[in-house]
Protein backbone atom coordinates (compact mmCIF):
# COMPACT_ATOMS: atom_id res chain seq x y z
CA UNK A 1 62.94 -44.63 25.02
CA UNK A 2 62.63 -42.21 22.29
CA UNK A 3 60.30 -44.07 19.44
CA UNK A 4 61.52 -45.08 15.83
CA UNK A 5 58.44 -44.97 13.27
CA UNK A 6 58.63 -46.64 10.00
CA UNK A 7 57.68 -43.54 7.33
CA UNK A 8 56.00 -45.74 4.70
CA UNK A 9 54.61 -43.78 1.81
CA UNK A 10 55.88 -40.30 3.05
CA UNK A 11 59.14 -42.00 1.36
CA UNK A 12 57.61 -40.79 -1.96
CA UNK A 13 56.76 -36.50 -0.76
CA UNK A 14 60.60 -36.95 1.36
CA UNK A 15 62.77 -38.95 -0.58
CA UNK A 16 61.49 -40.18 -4.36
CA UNK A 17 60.40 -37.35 -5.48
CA UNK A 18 62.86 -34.39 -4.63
CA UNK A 19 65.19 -36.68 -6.46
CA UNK A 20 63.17 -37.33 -9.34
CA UNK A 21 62.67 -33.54 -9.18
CA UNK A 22 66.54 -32.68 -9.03
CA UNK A 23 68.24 -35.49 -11.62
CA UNK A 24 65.32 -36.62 -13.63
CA UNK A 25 63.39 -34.55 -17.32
CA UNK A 26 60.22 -34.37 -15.98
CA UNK A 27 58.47 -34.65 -19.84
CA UNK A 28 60.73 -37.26 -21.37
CA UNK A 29 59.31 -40.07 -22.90
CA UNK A 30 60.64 -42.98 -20.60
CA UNK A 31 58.37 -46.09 -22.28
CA UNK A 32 61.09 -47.28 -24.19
CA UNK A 33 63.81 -47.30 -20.84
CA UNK A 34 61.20 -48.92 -18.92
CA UNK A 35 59.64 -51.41 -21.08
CA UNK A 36 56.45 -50.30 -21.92
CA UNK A 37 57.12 -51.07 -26.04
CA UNK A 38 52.93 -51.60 -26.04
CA UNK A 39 52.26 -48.58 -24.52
CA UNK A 40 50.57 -45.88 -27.28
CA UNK A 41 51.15 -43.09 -25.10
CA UNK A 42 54.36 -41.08 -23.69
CA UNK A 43 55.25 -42.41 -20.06
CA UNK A 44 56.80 -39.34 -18.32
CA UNK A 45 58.25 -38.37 -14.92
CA UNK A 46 55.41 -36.10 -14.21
CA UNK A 47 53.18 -39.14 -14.80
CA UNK A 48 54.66 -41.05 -12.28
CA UNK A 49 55.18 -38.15 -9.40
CA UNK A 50 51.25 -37.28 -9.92
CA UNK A 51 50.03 -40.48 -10.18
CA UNK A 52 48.63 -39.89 -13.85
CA UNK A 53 50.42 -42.67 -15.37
CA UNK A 54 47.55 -45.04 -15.83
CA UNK A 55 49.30 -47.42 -13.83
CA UNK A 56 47.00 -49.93 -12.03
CA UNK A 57 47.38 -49.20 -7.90
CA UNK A 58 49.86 -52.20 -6.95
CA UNK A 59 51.15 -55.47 -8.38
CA UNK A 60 54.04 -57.74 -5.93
CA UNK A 61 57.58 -56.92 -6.01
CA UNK A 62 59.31 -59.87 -7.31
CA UNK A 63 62.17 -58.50 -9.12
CA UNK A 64 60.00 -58.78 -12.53
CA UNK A 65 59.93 -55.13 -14.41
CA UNK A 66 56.29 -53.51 -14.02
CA UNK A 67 55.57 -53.85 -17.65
CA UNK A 68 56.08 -57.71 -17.85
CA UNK A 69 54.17 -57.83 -14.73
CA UNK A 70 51.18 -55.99 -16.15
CA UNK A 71 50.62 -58.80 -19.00
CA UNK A 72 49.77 -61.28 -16.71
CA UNK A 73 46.46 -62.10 -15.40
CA UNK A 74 45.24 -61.67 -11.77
CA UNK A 75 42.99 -62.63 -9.70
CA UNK A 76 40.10 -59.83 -8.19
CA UNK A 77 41.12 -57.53 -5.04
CA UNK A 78 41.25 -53.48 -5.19
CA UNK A 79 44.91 -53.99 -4.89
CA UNK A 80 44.75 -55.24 -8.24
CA UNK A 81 42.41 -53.78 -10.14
CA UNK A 82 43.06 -51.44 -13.52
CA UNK A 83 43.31 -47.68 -12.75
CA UNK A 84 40.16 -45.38 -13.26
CA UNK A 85 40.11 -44.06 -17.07
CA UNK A 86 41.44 -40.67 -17.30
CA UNK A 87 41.71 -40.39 -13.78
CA UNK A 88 44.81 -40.32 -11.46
CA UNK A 89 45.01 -43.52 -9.43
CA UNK A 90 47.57 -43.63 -6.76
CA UNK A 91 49.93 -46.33 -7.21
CA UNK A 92 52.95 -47.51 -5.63
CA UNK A 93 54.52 -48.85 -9.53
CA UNK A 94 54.96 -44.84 -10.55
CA UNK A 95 57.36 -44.28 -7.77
CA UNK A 96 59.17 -48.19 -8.18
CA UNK A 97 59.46 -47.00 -11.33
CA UNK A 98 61.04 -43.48 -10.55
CA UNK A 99 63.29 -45.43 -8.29
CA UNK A 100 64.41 -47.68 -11.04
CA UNK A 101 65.22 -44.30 -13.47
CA UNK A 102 66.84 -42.18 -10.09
CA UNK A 103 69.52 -45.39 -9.99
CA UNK A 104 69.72 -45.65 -13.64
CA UNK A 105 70.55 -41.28 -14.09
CA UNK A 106 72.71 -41.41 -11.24
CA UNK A 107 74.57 -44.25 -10.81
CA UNK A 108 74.25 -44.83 -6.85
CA UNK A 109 72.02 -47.18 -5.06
CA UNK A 110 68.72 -45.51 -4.49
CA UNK A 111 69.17 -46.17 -0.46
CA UNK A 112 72.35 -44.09 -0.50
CA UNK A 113 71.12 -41.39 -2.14
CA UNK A 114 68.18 -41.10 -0.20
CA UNK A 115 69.80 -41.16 2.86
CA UNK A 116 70.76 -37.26 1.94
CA UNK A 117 67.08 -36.65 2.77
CA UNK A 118 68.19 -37.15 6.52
CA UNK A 119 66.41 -39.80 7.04
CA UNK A 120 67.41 -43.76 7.49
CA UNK A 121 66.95 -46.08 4.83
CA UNK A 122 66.00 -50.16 5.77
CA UNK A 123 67.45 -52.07 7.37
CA UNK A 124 66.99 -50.44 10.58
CA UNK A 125 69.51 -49.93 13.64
CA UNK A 126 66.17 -49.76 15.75
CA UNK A 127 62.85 -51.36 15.73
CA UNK A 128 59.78 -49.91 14.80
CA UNK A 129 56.66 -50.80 16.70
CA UNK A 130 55.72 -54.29 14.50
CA UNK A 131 52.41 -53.54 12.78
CA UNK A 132 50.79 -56.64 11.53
CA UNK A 133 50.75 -57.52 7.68
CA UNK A 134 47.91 -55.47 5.79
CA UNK A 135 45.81 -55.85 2.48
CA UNK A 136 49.35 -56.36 0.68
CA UNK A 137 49.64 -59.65 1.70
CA UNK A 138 46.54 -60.67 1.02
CA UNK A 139 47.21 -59.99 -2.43
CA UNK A 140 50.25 -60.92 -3.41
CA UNK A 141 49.66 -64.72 -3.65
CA UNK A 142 46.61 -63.78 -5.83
CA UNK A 143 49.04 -62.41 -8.62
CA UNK A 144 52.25 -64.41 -8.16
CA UNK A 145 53.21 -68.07 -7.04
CA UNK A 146 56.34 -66.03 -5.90
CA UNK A 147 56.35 -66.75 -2.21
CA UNK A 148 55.90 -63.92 0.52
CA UNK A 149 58.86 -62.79 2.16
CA UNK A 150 59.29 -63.30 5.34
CA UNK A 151 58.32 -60.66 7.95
CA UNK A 152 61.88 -58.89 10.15
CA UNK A 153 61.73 -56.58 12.56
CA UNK A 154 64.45 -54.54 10.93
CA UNK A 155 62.59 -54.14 8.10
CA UNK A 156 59.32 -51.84 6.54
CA UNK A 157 55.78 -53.70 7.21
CA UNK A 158 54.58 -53.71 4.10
CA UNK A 159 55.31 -57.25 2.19
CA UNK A 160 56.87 -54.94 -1.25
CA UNK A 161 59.94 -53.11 1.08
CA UNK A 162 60.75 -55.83 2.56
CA UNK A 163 61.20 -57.41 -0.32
CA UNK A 164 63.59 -54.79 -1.54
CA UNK A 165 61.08 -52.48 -4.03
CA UNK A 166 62.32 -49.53 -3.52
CA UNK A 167 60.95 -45.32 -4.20
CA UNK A 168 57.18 -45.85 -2.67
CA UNK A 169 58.93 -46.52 1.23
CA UNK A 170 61.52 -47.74 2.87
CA UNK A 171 62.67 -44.87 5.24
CA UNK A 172 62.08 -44.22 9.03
CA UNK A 173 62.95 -41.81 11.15
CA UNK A 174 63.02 -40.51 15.17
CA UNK A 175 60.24 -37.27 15.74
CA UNK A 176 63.10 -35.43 16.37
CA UNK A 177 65.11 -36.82 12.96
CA UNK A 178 61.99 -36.50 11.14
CA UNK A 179 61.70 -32.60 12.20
CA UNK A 180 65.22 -31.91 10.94
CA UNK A 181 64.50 -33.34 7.73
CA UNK A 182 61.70 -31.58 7.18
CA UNK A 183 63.33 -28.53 7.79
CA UNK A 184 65.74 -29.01 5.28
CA UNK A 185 62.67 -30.40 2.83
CA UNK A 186 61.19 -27.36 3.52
CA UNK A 187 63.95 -24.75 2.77
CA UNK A 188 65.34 -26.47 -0.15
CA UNK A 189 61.67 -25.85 -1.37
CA UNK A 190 60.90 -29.19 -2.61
CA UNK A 191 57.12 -28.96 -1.38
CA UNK A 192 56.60 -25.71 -3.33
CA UNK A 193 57.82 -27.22 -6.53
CA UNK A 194 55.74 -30.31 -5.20
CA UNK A 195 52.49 -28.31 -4.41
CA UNK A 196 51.50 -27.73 -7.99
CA UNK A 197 47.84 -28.96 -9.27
CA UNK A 198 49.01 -31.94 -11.79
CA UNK A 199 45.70 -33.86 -12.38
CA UNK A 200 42.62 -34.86 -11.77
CA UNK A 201 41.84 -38.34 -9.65
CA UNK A 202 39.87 -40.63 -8.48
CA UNK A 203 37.25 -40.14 -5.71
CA UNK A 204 37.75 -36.13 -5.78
CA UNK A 205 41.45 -36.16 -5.33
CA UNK A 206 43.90 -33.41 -6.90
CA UNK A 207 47.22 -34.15 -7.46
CA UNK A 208 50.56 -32.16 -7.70
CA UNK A 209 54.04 -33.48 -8.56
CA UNK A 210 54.34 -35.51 -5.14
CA UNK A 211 51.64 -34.39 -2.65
CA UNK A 212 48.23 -34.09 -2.77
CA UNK A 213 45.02 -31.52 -2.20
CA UNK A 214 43.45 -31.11 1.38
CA UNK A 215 40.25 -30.60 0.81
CA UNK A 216 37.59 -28.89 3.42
CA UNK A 217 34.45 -31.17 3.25
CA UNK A 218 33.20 -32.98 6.32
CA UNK A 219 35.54 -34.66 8.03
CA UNK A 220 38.36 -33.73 5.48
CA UNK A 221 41.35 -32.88 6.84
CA UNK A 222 41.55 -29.62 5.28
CA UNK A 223 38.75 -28.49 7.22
CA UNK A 224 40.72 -29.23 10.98
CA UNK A 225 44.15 -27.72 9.38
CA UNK A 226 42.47 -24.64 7.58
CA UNK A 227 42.00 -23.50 11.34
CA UNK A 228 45.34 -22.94 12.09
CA UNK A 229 46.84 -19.49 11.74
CA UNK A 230 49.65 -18.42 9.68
CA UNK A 231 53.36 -18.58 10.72
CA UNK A 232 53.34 -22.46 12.02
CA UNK A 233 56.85 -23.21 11.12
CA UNK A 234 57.54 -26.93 11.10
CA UNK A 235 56.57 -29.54 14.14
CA UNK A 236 56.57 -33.09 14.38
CA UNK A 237 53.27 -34.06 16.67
CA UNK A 238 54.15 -37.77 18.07
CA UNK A 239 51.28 -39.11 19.01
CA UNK A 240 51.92 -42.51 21.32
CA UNK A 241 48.33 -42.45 22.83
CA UNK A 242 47.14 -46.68 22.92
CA UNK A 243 43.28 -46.24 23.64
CA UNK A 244 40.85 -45.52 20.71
CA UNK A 245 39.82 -41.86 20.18
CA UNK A 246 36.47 -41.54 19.41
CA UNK A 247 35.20 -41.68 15.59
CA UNK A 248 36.12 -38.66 13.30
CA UNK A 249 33.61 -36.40 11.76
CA UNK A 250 31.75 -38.42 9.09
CA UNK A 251 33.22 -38.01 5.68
CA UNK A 252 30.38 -36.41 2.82
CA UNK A 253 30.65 -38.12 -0.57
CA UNK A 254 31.91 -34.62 -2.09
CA UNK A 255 35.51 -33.60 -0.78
CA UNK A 256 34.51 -29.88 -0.78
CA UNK A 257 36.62 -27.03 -1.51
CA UNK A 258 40.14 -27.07 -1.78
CA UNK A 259 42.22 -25.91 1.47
CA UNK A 260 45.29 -24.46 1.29
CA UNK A 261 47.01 -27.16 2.65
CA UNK A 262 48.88 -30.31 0.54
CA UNK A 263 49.37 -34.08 1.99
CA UNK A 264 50.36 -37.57 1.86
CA UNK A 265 49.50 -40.52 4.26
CA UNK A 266 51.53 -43.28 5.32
CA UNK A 267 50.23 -46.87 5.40
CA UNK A 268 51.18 -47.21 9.18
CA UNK A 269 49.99 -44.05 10.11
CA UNK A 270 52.20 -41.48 9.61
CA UNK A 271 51.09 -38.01 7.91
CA UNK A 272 52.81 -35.45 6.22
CA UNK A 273 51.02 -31.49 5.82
CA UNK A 274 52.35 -28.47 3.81
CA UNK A 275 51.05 -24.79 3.18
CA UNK A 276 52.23 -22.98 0.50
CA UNK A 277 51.64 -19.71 1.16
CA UNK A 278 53.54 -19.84 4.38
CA UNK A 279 55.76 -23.01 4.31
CA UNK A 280 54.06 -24.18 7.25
CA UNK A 281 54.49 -27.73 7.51
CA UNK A 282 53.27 -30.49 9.55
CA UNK A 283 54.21 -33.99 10.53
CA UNK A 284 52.28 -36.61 12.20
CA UNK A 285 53.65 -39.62 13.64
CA UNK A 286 51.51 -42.55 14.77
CA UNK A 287 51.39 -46.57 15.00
CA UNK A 288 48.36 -48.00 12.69
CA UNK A 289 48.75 -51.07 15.58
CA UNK A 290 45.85 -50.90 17.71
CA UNK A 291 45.67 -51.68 21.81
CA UNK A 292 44.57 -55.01 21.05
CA UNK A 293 47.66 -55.84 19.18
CA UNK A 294 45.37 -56.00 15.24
CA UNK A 295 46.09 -53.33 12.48
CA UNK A 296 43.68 -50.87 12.66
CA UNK A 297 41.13 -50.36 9.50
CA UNK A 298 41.18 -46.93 7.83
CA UNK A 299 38.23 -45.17 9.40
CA UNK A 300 40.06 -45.95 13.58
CA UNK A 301 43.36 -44.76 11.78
CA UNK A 302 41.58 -42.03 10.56
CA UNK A 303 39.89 -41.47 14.09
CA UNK A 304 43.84 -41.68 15.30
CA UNK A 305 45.09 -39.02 13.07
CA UNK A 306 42.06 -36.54 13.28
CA UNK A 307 42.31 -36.78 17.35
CA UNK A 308 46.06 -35.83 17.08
CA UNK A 309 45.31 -32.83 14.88
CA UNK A 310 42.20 -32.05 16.56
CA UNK A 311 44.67 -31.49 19.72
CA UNK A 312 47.37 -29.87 18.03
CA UNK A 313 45.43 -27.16 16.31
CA UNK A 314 43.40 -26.52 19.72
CA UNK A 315 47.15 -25.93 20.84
CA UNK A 316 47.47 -23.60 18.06
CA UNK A 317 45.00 -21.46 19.05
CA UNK A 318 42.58 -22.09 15.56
């Protein structure tokens, strides 16, 4: 049976930001249309798509705009904590937020119009692999006496989409659907105008309008996909593989140099690679649901996606 993987975050690279990028001013002023009256500074487009925006990394989506949101009080977890001064956090309010301007521009549900990206928007015809709830859930009854939605199996697995909040995911797609829209991603050359250093942020991270750096420290990503030689095209690697790789490469406290590779990570496991100076791309699918059923904790997804790569650039001859 040929597998259906809910995208998660690579919603914002795929489908949020080439629209914001073909209907929306990037350097606008958009606190007044969004309700940021308290805000001292400009809130722009290119804020939101590079994560620059000073928005905190996450707050529930209970139909409540963002700004009336952030004037309450919540309780402590890194969910919900302020973003780092001067620094871009990555948040999944800048690209609610683009969603909410994207309907407002255009006039058409943001769900249809994403659907041009190829790929399908919730609810789903066919069922993901369920993936169990992750630190979303744990937060959201720490900031709202909203209650959480309930969990459906034609839905996204994190507690915001299925909810309805819409530009940070949403989408899903078959390895062979997913190929065929990155093609088209690819030659409509949103990535290149995506693949542009934006800002500084947090932890070593560089950000362009969409994706971000690879870098080539220790057990960085950059250094397994620097490896691979030049004229890739685009794949899809599917990886279906239950048992536990073994543990990546230790990750150094310094990124290290940039590669010359761009990328974005989905929450249940997905990846999403890009070289500008080829148009190589790359696109890892994976299940963050582990053999023994539980959702697996960043370093054995990490394990997960470097064993996938590891293979696929051996395959590649690097």
């Amino acid at each position: 049976m040929t597998r259906f993987y809910d995208l998660a975050s690579l919603t914002k690279p795929l489908v949020t930001a080439p629209l914001a990028l073909a209907f929306l001013d990037l350097d606008a002023d958009r606190r007044w249309r969004l309700g940021f009256h308290d805000r001292d500074t400009p809130l722009t487009v290119r804020q939101l798509l590079s994560h620059s925006s000073g928005l905190p990394p996450w707050r529930p989506f209970t139909g409540d705009p963002v700004a009336q949101q952030l004037r309450r009080e919540v309780m402590g977890h890194p969910l919900l904590r302020p973003a780092t001064p001067g620094l871009a956090t990555y948040s999944d309010l800048n690209y609610r937020l683009l969603a909410e301007l994207l309907e407002a521009e255009t006039g058409v549900p943001f769900g249809r119009i994403g659907a041009a990206s190829g790929l399908s928007p919730a609810p789903w015809r066919t069922r993901p692999t369920e993936v169990p709830d992750g630190p979303d859930a744990v937060a959201w009854p720490l900031a709202t006496e909203v209650p959480l939605p309930s969990r459906s199996p034609w839905l996204p697995h994190d507690a915001n989409a299925r909810a309805g909040m819409q530009g940070h995911a949403g989408f899903g797609a078959t390895p062979a659907q997913l190929e065929a829209a990155l093609g088209r991603w690819v030659a409509c050359g949103w990535p290149q105008r995506m693949a542009v250093e934006t800002a500084s942020g947090e932890e070593g991270t560089r950000w362009g309008l969409g994706l971000q750096v690879a870098h080539t420290g220790p057990g960085r990503f950059g250094q397994l996909l620097s490896r691979i030689p030049p004229g890739m095209g685009t794949c899809v690697i599917a990886d279906s593989t239950e048992p536990a790789p073994p543990p990546a490469p230790g990750l150094d406290a310094h990124p290290g140099a940039a590669s010359d590779w761009w990328f974005h990570l989905g929450f249940t496991g997905p990846a999403l690679f890009y070289r500008p100076s080829d148009r190589a791309c790359l696109g890892l699918l994976l299940h963050r649901r582990g053999p023994d059923g539980l959702l697996l904790d960043a370093e054995s997804l990490r394990a997960r996606r470097w064993a996938a790569l590891a293979r696929f650039v051996g395959q590649s001859g690097g």
